[in-house]
C-alpha atoms as a PDB file:
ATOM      1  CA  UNK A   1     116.541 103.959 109.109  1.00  0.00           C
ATOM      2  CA  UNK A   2     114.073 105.824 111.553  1.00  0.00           C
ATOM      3  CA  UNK A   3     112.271 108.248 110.344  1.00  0.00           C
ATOM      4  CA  UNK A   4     110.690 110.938 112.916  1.00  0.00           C
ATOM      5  CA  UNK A   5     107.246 111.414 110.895  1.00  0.00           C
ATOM      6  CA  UNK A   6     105.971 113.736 113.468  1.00  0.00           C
ATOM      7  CA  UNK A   7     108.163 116.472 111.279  1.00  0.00           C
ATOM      8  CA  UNK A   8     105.902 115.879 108.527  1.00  0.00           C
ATOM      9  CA  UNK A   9     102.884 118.046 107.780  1.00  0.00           C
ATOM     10  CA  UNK A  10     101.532 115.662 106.309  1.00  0.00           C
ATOM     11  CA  UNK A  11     101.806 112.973 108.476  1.00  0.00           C
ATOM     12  CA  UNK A  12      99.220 113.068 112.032  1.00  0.00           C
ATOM     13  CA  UNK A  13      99.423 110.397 114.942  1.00  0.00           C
ATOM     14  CA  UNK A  14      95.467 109.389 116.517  1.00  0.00           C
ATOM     15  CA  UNK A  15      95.356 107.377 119.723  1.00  0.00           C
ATOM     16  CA  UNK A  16      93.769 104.231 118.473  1.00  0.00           C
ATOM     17  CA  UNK A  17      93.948 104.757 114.597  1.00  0.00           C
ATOM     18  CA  UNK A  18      96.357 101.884 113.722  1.00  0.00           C
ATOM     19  CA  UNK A  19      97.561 101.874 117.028  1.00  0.00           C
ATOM     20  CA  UNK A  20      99.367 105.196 117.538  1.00  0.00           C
ATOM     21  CA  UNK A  21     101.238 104.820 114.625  1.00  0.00           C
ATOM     22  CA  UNK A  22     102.445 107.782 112.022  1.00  0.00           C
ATOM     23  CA  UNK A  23      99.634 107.920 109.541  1.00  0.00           C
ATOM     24  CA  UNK A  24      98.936 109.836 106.274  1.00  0.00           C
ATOM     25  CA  UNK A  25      96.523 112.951 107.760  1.00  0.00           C
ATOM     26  CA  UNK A  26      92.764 111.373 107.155  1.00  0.00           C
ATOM     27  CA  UNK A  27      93.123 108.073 106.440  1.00  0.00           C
ATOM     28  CA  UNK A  28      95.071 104.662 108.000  1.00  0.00           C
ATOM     29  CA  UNK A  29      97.935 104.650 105.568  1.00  0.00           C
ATOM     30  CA  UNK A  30     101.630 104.636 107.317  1.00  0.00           C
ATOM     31  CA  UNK A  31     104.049 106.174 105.644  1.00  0.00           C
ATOM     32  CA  UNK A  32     106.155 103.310 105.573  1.00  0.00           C
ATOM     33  CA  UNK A  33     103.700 101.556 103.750  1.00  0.00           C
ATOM     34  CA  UNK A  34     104.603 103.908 101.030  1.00  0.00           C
ATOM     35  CA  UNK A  35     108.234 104.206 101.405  1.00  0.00           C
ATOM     36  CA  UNK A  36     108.731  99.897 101.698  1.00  0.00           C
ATOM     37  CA  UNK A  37     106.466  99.724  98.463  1.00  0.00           C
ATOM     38  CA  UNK A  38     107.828 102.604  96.650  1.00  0.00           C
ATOM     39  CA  UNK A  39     109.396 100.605  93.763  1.00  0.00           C
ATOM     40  CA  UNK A  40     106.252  99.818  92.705  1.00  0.00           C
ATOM     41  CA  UNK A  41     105.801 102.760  91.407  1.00  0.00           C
ATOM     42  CA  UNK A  42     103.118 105.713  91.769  1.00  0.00           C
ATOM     43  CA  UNK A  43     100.583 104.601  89.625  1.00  0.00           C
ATOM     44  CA  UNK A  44     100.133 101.482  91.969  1.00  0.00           C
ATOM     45  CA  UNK A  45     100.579 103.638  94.858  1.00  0.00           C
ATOM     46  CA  UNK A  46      97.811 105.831  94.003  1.00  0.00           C
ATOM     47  CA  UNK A  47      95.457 102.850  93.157  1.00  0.00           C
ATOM     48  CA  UNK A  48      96.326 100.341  95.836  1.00  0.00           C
ATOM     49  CA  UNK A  49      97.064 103.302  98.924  1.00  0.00           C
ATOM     50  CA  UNK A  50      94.072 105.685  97.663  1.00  0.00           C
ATOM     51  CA  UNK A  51      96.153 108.410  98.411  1.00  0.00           C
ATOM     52  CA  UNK A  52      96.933 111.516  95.765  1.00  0.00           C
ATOM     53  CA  UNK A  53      99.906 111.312  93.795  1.00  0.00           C
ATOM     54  CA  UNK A  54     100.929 114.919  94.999  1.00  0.00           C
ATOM     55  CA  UNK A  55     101.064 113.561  98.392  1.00  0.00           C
ATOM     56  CA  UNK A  56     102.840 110.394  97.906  1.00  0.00           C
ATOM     57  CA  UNK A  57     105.489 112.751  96.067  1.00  0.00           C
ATOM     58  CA  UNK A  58     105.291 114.638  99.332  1.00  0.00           C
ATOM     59  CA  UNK A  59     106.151 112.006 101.646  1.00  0.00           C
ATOM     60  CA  UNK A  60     108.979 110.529  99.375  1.00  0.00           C
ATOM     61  CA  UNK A  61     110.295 114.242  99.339  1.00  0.00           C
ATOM     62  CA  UNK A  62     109.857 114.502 103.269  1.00  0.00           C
ATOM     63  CA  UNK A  63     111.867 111.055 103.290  1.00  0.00           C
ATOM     64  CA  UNK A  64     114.696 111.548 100.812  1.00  0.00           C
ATOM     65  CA  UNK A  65     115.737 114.981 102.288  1.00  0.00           C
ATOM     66  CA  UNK A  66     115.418 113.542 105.638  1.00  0.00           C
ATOM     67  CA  UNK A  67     117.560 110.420 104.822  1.00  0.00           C
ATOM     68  CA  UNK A  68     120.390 112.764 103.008  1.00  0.00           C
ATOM     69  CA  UNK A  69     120.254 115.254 105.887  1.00  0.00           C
ATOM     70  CA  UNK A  70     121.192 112.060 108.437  1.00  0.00           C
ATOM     71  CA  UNK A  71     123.600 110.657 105.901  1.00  0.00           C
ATOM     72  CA  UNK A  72     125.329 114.342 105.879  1.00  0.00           C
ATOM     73  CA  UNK A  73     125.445 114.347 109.717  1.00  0.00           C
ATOM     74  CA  UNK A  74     126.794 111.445 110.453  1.00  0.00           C
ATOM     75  CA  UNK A  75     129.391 111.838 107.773  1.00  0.00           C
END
């Protein structure tokens, strides 16, 4: 499913930071990254990602609502 990250405060695209793609705001994680790994948990998020638990639990949020809102219009 595509996700349009640009929605997502929390999300930022730089020309030449990991080539134009969606990133977490200040660092080189993709979203994605977090979202395919997810079922690892958010203790191994937080330690392997380096990214706050608060705004992993963001992104998942942005995600889930996102993916229910397409579900619902297509429906």
């Amino acid at each position: 499913m595509h996700i349009d990250w640009r929605e997502c405060s929390l999300v930022e695209t730089v020309p030449g930071n990991v080539s134009g793609a969606p990133v977490i705001r200040g660092t080189r994680v993709r979203p994605e990254d977090l979202v395919v790994n997810r079922s690892q948990g958010l203790p191994w998020l937080v330690e392997n990602f380096g990214i706050p638990a608060e705004t992993v639990r963001a992104v998942f949020t942005f995600y889930d609502w996102h993916k229910s809102a397409r579900a619902w219009h297509s429906a």
